[in-house]
PDB file of N, CA and C in Angstrom:
ATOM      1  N   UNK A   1      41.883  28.861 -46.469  1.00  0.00           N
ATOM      2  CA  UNK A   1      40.792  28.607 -45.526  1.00  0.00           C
ATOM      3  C   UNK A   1      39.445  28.979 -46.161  1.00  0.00           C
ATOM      4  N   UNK A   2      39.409  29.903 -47.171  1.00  0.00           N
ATOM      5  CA  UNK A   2      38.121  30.402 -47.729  1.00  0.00           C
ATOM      6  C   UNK A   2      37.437  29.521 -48.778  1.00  0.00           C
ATOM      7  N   UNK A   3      38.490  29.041 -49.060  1.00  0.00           N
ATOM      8  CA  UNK A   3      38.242  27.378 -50.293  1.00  0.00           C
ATOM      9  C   UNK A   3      37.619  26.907 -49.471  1.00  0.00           C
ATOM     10  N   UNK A   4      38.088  25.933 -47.892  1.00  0.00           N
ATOM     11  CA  UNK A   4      37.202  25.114 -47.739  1.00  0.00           C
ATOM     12  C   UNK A   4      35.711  25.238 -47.311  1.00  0.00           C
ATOM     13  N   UNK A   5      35.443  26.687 -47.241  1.00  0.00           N
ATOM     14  CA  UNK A   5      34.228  27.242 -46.655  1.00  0.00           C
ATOM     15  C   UNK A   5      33.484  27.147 -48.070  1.00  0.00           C
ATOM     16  N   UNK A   6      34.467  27.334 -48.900  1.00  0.00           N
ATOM     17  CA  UNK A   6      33.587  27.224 -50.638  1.00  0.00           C
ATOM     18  C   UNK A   6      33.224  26.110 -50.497  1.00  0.00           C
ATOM     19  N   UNK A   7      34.116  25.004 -50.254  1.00  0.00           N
ATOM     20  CA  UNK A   7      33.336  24.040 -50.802  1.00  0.00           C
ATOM     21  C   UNK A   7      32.816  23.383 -50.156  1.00  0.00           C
ATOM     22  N   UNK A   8      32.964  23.664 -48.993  1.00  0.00           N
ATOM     23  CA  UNK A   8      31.368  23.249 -48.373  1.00  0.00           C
ATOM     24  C   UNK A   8      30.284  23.898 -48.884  1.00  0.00           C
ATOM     25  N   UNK A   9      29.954  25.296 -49.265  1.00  0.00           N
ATOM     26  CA  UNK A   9      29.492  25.328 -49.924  1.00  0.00           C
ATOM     27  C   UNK A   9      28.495  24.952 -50.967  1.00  0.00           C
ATOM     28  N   UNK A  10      29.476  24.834 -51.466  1.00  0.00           N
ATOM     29  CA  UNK A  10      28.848  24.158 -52.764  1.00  0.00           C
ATOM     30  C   UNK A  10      28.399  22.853 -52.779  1.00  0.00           C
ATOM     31  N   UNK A  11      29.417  21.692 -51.810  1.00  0.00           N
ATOM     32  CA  UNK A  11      28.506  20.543 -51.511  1.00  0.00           C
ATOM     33  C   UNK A  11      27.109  20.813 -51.217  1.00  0.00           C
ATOM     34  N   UNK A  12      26.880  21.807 -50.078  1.00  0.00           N
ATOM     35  CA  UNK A  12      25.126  22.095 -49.983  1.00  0.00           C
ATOM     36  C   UNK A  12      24.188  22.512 -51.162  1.00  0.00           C
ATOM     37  N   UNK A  13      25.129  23.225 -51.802  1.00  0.00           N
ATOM     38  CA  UNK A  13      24.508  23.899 -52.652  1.00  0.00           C
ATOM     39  C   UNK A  13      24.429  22.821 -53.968  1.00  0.00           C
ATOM     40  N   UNK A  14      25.107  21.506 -53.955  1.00  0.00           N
ATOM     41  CA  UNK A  14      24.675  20.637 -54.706  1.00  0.00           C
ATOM     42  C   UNK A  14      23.710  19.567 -54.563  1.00  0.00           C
ATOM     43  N   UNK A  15      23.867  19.054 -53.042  1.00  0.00           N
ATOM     44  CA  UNK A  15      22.571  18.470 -52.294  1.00  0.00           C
ATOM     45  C   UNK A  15      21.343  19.389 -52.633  1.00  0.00           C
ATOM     46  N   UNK A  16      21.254  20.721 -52.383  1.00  0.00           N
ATOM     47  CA  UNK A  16      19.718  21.187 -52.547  1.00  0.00           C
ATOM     48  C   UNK A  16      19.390  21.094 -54.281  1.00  0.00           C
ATOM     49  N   UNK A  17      20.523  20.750 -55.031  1.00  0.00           N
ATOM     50  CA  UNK A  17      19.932  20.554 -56.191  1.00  0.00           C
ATOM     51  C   UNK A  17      19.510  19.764 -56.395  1.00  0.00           C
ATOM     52  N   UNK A  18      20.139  18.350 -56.133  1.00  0.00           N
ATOM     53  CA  UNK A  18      19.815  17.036 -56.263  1.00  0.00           C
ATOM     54  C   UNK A  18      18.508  17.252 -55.734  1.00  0.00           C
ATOM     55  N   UNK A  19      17.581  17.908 -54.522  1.00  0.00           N
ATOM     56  CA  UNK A  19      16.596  17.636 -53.651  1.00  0.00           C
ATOM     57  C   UNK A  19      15.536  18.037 -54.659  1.00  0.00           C
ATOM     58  N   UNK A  20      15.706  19.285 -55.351  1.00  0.00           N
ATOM     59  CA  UNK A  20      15.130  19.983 -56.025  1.00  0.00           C
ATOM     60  C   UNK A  20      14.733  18.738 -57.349  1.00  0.00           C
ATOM     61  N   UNK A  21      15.907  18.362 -57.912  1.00  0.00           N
ATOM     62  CA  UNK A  21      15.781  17.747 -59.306  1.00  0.00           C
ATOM     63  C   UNK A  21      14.862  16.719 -59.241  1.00  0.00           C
ATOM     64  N   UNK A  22      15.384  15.640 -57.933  1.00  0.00           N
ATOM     65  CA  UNK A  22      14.576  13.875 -57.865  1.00  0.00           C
ATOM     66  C   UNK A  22      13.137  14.252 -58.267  1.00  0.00           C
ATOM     67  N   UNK A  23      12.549  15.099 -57.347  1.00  0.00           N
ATOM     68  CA  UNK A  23      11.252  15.392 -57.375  1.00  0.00           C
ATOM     69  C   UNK A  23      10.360  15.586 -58.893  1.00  0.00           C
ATOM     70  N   UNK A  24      11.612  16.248 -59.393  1.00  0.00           N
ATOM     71  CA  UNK A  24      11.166  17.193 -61.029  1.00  0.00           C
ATOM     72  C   UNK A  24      11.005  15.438 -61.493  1.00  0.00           C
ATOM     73  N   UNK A  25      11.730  14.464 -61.255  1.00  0.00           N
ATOM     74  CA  UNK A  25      12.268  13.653 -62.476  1.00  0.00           C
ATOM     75  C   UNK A  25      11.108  12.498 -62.283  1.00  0.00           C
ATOM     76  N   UNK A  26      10.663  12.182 -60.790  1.00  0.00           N
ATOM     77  CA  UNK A  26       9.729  11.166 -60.379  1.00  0.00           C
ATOM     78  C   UNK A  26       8.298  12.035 -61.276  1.00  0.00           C
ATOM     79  N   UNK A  27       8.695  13.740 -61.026  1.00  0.00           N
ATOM     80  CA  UNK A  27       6.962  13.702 -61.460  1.00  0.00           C
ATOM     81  C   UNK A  27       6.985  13.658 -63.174  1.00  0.00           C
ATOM     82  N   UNK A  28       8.092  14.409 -64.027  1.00  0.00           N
ATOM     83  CA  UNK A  28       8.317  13.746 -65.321  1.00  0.00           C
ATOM     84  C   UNK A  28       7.875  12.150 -65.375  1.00  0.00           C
ATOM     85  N   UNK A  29       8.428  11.249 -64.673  1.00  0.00           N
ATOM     86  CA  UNK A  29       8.020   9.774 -65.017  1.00  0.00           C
ATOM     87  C   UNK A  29       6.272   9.519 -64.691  1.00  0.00           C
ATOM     88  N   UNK A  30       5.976  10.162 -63.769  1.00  0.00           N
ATOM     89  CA  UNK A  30       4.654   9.560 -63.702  1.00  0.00           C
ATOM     90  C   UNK A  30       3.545  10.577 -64.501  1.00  0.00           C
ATOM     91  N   UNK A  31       4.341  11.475 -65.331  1.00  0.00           N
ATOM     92  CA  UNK A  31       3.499  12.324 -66.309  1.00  0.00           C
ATOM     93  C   UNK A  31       3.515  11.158 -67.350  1.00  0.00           C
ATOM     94  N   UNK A  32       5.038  10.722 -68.214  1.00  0.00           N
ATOM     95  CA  UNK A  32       5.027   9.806 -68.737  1.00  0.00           C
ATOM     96  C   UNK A  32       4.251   8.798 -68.934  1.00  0.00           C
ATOM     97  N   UNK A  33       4.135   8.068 -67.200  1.00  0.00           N
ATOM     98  CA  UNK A  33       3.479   6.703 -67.392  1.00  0.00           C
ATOM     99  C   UNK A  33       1.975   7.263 -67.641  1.00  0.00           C
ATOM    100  N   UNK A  34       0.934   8.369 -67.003  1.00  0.00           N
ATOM    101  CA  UNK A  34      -0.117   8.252 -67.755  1.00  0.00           C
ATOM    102  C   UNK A  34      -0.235   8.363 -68.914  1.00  0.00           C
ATOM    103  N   UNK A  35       0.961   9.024 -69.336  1.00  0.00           N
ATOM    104  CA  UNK A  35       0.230   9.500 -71.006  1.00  0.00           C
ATOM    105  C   UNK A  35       0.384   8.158 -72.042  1.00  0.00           C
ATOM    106  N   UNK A  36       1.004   7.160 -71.390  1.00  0.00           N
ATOM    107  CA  UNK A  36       1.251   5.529 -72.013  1.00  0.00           C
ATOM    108  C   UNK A  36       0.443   5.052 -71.501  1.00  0.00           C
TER     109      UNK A  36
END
């Protein structure tokens, strides 16, 4: 029973990464596109 509480878990705890990352990666690209 404590597994599935893990991995719920960690599903959240992989969504807030993804939330975290997109952001990093859109503003990497539009650092990119000015410096081209």
């Amino acid at each position: 029973m404590k597994l599935q509480i893990n991995k719920r878990y960690i599903l959240l705890i992989l969504l807030f990464i993804i939330l975290l990352v997109i952001p990093f990666i859109t503003e990497a690209d539009e650092i990119k596109g000015e410096d081209r």
